[in-house]
Every structure is written in C-alpha cells, then in structure tokens.
C-alpha atoms as a PDB file:
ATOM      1  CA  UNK A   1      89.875  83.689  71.166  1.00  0.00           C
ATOM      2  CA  UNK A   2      87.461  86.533  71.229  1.00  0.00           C
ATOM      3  CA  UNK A   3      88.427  87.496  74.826  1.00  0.00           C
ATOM      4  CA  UNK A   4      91.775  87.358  74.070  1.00  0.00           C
ATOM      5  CA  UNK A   5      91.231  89.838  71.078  1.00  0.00           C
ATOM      6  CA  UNK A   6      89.207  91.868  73.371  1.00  0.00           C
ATOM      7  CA  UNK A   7      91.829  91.822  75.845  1.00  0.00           C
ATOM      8  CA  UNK A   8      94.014  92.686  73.029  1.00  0.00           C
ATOM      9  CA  UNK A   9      92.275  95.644  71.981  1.00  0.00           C
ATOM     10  CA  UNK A  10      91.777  97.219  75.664  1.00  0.00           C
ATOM     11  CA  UNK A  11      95.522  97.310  76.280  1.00  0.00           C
ATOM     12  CA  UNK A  12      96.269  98.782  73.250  1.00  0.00           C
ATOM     13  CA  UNK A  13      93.871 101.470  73.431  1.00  0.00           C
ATOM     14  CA  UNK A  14      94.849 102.262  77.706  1.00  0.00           C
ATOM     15  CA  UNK A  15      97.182 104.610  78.835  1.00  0.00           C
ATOM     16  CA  UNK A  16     100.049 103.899  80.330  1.00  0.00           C
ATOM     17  CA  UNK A  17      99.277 104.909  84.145  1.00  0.00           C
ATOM     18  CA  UNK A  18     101.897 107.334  85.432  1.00  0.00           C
ATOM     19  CA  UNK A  19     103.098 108.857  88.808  1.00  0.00           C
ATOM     20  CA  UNK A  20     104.686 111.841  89.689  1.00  0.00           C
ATOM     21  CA  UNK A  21     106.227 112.407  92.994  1.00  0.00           C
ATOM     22  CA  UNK A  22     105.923 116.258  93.908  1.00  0.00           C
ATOM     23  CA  UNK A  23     106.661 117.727  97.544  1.00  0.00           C
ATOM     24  CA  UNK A  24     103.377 119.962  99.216  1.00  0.00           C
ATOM     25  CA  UNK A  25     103.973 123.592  97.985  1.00  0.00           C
ATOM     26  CA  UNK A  26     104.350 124.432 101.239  1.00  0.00           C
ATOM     27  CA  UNK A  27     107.479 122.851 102.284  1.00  0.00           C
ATOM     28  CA  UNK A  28     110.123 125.475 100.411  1.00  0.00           C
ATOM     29  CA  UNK A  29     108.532 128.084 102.936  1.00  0.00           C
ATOM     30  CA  UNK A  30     109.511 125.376 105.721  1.00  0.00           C
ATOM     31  CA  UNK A  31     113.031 125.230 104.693  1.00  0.00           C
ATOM     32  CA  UNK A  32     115.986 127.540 105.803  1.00  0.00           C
ATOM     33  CA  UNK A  33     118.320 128.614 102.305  1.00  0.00           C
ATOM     34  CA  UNK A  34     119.436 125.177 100.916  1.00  0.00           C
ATOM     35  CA  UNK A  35     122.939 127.237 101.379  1.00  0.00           C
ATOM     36  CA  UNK A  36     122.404 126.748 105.249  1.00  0.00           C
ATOM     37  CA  UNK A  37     124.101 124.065 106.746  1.00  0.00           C
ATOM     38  CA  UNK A  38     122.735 122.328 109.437  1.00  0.00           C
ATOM     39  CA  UNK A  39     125.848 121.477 111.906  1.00  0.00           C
ATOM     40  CA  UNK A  40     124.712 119.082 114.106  1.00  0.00           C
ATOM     41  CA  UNK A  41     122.527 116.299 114.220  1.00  0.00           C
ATOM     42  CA  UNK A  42     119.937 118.016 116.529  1.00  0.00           C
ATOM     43  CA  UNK A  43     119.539 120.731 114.136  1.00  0.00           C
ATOM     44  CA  UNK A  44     119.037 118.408 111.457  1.00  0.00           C
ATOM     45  CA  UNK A  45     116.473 116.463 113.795  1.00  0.00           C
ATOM     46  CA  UNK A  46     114.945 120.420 114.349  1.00  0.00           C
ATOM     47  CA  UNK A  47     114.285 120.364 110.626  1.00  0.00           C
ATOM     48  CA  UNK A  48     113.018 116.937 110.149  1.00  0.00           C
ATOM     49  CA  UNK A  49     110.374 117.309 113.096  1.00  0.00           C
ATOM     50  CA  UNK A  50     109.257 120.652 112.397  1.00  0.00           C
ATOM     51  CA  UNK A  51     108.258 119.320 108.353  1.00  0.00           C
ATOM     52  CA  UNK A  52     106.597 116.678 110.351  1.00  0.00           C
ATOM     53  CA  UNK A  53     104.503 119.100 112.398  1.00  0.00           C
ATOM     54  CA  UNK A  54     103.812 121.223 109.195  1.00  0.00           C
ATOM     55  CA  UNK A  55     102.719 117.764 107.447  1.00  0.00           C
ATOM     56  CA  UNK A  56     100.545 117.560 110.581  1.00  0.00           C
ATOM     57  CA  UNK A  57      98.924 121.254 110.069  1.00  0.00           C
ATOM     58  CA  UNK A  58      98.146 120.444 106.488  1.00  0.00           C
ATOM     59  CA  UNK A  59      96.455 117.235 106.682  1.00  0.00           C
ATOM     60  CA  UNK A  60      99.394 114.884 105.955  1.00  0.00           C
ATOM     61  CA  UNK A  61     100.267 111.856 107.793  1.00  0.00           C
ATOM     62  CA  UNK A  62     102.618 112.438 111.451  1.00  0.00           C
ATOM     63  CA  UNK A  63     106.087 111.529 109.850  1.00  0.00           C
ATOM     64  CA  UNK A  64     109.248 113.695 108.048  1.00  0.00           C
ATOM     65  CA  UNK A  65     112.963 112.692 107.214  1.00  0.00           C
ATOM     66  CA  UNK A  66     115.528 114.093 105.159  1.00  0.00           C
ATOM     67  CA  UNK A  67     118.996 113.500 103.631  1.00  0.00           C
ATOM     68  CA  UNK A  68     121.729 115.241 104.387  1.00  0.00           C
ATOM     69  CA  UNK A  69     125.459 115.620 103.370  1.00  0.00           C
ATOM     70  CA  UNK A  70     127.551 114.334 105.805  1.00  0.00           C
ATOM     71  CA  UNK A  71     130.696 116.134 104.231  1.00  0.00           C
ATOM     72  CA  UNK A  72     129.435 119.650 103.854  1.00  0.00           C
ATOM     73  CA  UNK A  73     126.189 119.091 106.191  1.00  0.00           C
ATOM     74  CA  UNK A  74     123.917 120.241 103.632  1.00  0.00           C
ATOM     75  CA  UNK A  75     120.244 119.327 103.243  1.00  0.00           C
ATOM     76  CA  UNK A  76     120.286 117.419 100.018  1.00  0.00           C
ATOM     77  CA  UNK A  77     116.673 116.408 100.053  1.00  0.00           C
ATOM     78  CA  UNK A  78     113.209 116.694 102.182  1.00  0.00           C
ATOM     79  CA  UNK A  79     110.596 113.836 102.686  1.00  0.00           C
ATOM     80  CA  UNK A  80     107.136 113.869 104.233  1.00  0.00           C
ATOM     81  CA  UNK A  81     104.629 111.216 104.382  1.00  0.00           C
ATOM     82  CA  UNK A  82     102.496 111.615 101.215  1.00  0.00           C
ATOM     83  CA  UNK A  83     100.536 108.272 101.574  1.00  0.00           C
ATOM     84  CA  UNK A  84      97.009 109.567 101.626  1.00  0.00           C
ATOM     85  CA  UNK A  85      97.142 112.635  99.080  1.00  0.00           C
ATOM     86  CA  UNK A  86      98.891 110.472  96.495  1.00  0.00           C
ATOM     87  CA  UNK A  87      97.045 107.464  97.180  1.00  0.00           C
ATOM     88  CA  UNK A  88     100.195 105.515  97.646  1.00  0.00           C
ATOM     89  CA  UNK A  89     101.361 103.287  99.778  1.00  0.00           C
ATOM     90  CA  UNK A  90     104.396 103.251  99.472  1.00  0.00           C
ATOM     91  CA  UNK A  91     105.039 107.328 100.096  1.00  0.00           C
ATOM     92  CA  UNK A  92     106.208 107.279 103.286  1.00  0.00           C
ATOM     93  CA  UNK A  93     108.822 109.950 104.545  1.00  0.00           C
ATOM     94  CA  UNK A  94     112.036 108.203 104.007  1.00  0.00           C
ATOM     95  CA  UNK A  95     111.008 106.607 100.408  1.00  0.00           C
ATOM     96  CA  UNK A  96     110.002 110.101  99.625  1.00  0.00           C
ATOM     97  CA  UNK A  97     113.488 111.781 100.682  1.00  0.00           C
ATOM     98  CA  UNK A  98     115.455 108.967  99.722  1.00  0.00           C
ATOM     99  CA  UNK A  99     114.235 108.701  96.196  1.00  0.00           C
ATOM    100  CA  UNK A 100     114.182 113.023  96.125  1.00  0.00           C
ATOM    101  CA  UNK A 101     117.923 113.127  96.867  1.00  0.00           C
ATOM    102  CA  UNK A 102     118.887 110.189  94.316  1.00  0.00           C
ATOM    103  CA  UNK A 103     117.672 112.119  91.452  1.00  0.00           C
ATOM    104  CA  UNK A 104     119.305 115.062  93.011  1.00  0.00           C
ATOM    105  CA  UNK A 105     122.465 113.520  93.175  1.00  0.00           C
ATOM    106  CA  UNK A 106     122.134 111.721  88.994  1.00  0.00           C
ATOM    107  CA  UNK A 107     121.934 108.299  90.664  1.00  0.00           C
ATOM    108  CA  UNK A 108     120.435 105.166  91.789  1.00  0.00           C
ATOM    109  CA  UNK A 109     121.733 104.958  94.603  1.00  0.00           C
ATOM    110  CA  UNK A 110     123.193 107.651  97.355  1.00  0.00           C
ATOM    111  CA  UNK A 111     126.549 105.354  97.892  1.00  0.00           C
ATOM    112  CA  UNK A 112     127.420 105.739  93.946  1.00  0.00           C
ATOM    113  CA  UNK A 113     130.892 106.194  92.607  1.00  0.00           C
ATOM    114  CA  UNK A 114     132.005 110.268  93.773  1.00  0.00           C
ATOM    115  CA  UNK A 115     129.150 110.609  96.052  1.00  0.00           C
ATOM    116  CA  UNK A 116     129.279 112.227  99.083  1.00  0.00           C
ATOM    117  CA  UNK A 117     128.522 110.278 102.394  1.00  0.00           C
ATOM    118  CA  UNK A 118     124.502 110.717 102.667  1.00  0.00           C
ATOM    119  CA  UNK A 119     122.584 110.731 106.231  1.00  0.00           C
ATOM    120  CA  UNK A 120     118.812 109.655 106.642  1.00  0.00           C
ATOM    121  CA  UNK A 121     117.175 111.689 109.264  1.00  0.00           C
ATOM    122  CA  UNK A 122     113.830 109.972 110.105  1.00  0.00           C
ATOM    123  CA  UNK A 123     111.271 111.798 113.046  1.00  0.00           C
ATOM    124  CA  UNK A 124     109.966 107.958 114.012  1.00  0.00           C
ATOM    125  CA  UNK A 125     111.962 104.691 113.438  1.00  0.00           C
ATOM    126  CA  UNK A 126     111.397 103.290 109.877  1.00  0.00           C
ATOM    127  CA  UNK A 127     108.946 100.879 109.241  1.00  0.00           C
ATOM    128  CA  UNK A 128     109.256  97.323 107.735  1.00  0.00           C
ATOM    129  CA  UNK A 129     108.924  98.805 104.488  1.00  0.00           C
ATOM    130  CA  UNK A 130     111.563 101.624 104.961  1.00  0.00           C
ATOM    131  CA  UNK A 131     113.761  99.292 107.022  1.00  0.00           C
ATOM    132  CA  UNK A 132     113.748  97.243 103.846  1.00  0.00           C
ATOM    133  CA  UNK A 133     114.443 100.084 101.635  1.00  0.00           C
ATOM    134  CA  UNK A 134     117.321 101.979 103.778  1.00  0.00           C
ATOM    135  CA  UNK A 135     120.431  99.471 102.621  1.00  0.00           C
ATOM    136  CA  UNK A 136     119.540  99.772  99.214  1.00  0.00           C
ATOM    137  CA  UNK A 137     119.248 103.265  99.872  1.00  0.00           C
ATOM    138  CA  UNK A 138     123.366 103.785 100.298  1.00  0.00           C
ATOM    139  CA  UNK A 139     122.905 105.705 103.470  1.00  0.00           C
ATOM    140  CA  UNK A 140     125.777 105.665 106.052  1.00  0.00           C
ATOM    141  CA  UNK A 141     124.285 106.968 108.510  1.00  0.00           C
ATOM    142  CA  UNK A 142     120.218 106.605 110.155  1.00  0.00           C
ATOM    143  CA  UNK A 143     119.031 109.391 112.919  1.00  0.00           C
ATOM    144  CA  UNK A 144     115.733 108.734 114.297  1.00  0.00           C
ATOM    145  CA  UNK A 145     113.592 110.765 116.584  1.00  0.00           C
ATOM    146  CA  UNK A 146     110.663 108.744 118.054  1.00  0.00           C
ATOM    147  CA  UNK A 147     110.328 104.637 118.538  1.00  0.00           C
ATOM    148  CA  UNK A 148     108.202 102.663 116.689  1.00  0.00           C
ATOM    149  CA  UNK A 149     106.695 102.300 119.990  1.00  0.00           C
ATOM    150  CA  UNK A 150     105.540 105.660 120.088  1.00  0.00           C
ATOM    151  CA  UNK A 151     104.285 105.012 116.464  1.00  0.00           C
ATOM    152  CA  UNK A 152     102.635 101.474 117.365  1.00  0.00           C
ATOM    153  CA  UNK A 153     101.214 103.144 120.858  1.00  0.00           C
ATOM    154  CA  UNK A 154      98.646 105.922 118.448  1.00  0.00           C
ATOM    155  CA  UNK A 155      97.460 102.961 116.845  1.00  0.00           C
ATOM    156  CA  UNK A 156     100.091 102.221 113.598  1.00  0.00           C
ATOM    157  CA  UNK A 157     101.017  98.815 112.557  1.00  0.00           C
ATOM    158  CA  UNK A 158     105.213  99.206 111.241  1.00  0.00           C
ATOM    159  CA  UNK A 159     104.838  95.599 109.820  1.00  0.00           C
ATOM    160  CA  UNK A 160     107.210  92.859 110.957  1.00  0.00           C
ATOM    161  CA  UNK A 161     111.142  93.868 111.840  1.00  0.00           C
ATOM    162  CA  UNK A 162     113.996  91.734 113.173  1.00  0.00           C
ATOM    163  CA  UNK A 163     114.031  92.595 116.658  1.00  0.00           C
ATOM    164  CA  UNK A 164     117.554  93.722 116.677  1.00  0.00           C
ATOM    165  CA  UNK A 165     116.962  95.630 113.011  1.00  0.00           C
ATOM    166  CA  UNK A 166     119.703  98.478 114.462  1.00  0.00           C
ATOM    167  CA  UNK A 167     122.496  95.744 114.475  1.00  0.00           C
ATOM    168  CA  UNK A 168     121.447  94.753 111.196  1.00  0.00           C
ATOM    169  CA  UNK A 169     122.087  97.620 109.740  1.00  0.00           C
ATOM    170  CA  UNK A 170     125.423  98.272 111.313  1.00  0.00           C
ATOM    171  CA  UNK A 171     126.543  95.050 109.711  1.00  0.00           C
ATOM    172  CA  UNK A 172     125.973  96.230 106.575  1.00  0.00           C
ATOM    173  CA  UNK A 173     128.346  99.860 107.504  1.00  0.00           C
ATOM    174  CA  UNK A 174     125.201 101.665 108.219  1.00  0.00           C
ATOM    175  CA  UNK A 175     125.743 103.798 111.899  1.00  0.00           C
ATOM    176  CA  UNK A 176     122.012 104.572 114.220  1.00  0.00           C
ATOM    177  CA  UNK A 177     121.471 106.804 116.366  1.00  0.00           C
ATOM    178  CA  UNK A 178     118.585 106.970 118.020  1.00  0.00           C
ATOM    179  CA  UNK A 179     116.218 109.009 120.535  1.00  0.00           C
ATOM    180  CA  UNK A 180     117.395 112.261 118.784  1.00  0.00           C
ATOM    181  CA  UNK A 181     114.768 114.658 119.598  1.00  0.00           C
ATOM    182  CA  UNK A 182     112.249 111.503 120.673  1.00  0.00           C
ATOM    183  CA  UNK A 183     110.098 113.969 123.208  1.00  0.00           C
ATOM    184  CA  UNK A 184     108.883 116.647 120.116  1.00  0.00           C
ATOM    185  CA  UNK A 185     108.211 113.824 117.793  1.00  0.00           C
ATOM    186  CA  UNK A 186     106.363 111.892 120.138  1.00  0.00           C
ATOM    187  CA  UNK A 187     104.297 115.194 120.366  1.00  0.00           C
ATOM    188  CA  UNK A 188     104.030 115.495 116.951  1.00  0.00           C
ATOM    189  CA  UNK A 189     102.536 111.541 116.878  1.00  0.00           C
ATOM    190  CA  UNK A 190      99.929 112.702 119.734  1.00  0.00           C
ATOM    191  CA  UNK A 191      99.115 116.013 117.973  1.00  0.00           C
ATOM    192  CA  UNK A 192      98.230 113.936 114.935  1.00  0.00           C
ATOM    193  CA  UNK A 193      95.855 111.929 116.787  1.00  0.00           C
ATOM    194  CA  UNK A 194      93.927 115.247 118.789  1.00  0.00           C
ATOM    195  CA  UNK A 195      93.678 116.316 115.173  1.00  0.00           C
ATOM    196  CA  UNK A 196      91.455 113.291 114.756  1.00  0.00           C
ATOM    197  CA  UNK A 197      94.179 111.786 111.691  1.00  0.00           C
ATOM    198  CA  UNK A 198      93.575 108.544 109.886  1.00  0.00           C
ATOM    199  CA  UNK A 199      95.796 105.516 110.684  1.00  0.00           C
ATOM    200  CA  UNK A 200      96.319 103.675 106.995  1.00  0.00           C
ATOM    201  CA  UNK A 201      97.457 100.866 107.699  1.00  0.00           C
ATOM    202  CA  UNK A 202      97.330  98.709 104.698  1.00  0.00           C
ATOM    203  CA  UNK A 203      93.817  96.757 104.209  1.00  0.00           C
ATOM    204  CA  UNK A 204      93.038  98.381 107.639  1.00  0.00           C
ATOM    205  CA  UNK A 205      91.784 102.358 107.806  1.00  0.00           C
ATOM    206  CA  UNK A 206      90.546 103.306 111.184  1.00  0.00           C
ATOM    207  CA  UNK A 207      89.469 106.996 111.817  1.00  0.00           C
ATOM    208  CA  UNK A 208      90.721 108.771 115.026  1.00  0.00           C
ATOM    209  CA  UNK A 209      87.050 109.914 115.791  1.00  0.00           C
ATOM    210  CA  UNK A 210      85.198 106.668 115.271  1.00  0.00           C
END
C-alpha cells in the first residue's frame, strides 16, 4: 500500500510531458512563395531534394518530402528528418510533412470530405515505419527519389517491407512513381556520410567516423 500511495503521489505531482513539432528556422528561406506552383513532378522532386541537402548542411539527418496539391500543384506542407534534434523516433520526413499538411488542411486525414487530392513527395523510398503510415495518410499519389537501396547501401536499416510494398499501395488507390530525381538524392545520401552523419537506427547508433 505505501508504494502504491507513493506511486500515487508522483503522478499527481508530474507534468504531463509534451511535444511540439516545429520545422528548422531555416527552411522558409528554402522555400519559393507558397503562391508558386510547382508544375511538374520533377520540380516538386527539385524542392524535396534540395530541403534534403539543406537538412544535410545543418546537421539533420539525409532525408526531405513534402505534400503537394495535386489540383492546384501547390506546396501544402514541408518535411525534413528531425529524428536526432527532437529526440524522436518517429520524426522522419514524411511523418513530419504528412502530419504538417493535416493540420494545415483542419483534418485527420489528407483524403477527408472536400479535400483536395494530396501528393507525398519523398527524396528516398519510405521506410517500414512511413510505409505503414502513408495509407492512413490519405495520399493518392507517392513520388520517390532514391531506393531504399541507396538508403540501406550508407549503412540504414528501413525495417522490414513486403517485397512488392509499391503494389500494395496501388491496391489501396495509392499511384508510385519512382526514380524521380534518384541520381541527386543518392548524392545527397553520400554527402551525408563524407559529412561524417550518424546512422540512428533504433537500439543501434553507429558514427560515420568510428
């Protein structure tokens, strides 16, 4: 009984943890007038790698995506990996711009009632995680850049995926294109690992320059 008062007591006098998802200050300097629109799908890719580079620059993991209109081709939302300087695991790119462009748009999900049809624009393939996460999403429409190959070849684990993940998702009314712009994210990928970055890979953290 006296533990369970004590345990009592401790919870009632803790704070509630909290966490705030905030973008580097940086990235409104990265991004053209949210006005532009960004007509084709290499453009969109242009954006999406070059926040990935910037990420890069600024000590943030090798990996950007984005959401985009598909009516009026309009950037409704940015992502960058934000899994080290939030100390989250769970911040990777496409959770970032995912969950960014759902409270930009008032809902849960980005195939809600009046909604326009939403894009994800990823620079590598999505992991297990963000494979999991993308038909909940309510995208119609996935663009990657680099393979998880390239991703798994600079020494990142993207946890366990069906092997034929792409037809998956086109069951479920969700179009892929892939190898969109693969060359400058794979450069992107290598930069990150000249610039000596940390792979965090869940209970595993290995250092480029051990």
């Amino acid at each position: 009984m006296k533990h369970l008062q004590w345990e009592i007591e401790r919870m009632s006098s803790m704070r509630v943890p909290t966490f705030t998802l905030t973008l580097p200050d940086w990235i409104d300097e990265e991004i053209p007038e949210t006005s532009h629109r960004f007509t084709s799908v290499e453009s969109r890719m242009a954006l999406v790698t070059h926040l990935a580079k910037v990420n890069v620059q600024q000590a943030g993991g090798p990996f950007a995506a984005a959401v985009f209109n598909l009516e009026t081709q309009e950037l409704v939302a940015p992502g960058v990996n934000l899994v080290v300087p939030l100390r989250a695991s769970i911040a990777h790119a496409e959770i970032v711009a995912v969950t960014l462009a759902e409270q930009v748009l008032g809902h849960f999900t980005l195939n809600g009632p009046d909604l326009p049809s939403c894009e994800l624009v990823t620079s590598t393939e999505p992991c297990a995680m963000c494979l999991g996460a993308i038909p909940w999403a309510g995208v119609r429409r996935l663009v990657c850049g680099a393979r998880e190959a390239d991703a798994l070849a600079i020494g990142f684990d993207e946890g366990p995926k069906p092997a034929d993940w792409q037809t998956a998702l086109k069951v479920r009314g969700i179009d892929v294109v892939q190898d969109v712009g693969r060359d400058a994210n794979i450069e992107v990928l290598q930069a990150y690992v000249r610039a000596g970055g940390m792979m965090y890979n869940g209970a595993t953290i290995i250092s480029m320059d051990s």
